[in-house]
Protein backbone atom coordinates (compact mmCIF):
# COMPACT_ATOMS: atom_id res chain seq x y z
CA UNK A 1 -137.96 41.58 -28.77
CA UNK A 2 -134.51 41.10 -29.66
CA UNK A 3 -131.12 43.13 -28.29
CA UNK A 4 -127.96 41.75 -28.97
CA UNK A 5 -123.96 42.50 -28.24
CA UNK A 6 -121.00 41.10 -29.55
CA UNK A 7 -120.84 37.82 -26.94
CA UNK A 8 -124.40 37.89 -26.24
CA UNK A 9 -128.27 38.37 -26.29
CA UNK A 10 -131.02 38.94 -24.78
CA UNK A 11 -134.61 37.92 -26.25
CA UNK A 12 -138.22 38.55 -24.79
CA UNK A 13 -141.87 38.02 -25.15
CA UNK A 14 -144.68 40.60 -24.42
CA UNK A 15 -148.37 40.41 -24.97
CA UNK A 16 -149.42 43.80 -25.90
CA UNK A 17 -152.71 45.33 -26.83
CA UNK A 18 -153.71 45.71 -30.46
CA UNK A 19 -152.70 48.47 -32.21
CA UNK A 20 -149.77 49.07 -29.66
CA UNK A 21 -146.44 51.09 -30.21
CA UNK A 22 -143.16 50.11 -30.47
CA UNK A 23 -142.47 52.30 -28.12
CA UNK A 24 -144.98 50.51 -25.85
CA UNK A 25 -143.30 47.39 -26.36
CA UNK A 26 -140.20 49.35 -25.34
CA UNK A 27 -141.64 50.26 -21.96
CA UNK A 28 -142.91 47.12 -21.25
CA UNK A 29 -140.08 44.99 -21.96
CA UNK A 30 -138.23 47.50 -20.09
CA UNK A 31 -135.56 48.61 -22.39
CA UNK A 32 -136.94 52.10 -23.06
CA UNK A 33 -133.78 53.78 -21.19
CA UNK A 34 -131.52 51.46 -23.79
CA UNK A 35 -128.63 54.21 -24.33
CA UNK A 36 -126.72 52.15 -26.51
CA UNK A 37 -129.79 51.93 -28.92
CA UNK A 38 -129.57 54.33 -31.67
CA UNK A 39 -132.24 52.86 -33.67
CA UNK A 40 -134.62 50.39 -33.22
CA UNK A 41 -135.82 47.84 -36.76
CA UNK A 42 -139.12 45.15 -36.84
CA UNK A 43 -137.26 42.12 -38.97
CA UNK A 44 -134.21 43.71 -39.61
CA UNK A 45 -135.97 46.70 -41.23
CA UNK A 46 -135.83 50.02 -39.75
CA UNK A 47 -138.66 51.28 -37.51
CA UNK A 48 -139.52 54.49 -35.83
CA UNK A 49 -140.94 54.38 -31.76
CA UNK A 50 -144.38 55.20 -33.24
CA UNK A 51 -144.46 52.24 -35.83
CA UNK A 52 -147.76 50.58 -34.86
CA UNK A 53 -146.63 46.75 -33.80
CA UNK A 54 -148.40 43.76 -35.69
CA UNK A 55 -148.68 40.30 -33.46
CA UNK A 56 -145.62 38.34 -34.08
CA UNK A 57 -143.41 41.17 -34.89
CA UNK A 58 -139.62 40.68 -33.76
CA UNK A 59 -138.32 44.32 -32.47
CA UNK A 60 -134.63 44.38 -32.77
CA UNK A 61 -132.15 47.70 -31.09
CA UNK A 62 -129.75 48.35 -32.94
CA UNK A 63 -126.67 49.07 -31.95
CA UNK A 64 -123.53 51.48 -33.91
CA UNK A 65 -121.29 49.71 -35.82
CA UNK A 66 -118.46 48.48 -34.02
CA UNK A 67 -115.91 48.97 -37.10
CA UNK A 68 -116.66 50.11 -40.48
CA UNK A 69 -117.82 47.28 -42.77
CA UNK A 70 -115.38 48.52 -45.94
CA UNK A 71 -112.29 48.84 -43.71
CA UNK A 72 -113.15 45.33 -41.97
CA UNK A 73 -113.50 43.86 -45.16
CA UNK A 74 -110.53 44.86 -46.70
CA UNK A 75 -108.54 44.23 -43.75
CA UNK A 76 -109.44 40.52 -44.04
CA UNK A 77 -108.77 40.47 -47.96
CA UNK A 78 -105.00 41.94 -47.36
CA UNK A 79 -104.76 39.53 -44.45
CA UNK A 80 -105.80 36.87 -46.87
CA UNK A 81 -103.60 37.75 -49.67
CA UNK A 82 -104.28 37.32 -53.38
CA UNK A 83 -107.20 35.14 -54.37
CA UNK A 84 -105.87 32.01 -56.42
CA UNK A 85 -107.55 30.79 -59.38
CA UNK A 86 -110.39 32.17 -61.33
CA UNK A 87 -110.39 33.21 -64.51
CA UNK A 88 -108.72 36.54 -66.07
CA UNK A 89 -109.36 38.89 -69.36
């Protein structure tokens, strides 16, 4: 299990029973109560808390978006300034 910040992260292991939850694996590792969640994923694809858990699965929380990834993005090309180069029709 996987939660992660902007500086930081925090990772852990859990033996659970077959056939378990994530929402088991939630209450075991702890991080149930997780406000900042607002989803949760199993390898970066989105799960719901009663997506049944295979051995070896990474659960990731996920967290809102800090800044919108258009506006971030174009903020970095303006700050850039015009690409040199390339080719034009």
């Amino acid at each position: 299990m996987v939660r992660a910040w902007p500086r930081r992260f925090e990772a852990c292991s859990l033996d659970l029973p077959e056939g378990a939850r994530l929402r088991d694996a939630l209450a075991a590792a702890g991080w149930a109560q997780d406000e900042e969640a607002v989803a949760y994923a199993v390898y970066g694809v989105r799960a719901e808390p009663d997506a049944v858990l295979r051995d070896g699965d990474r659960v990731e929380l996920l967290r809102p978006l800090l800044a919108d990834p258009k506006d971030a993005r174009r903020r970095r090309a303006q700050a850039r300034g015009p690409l040199k180069g390339g080719s034009s029709k």
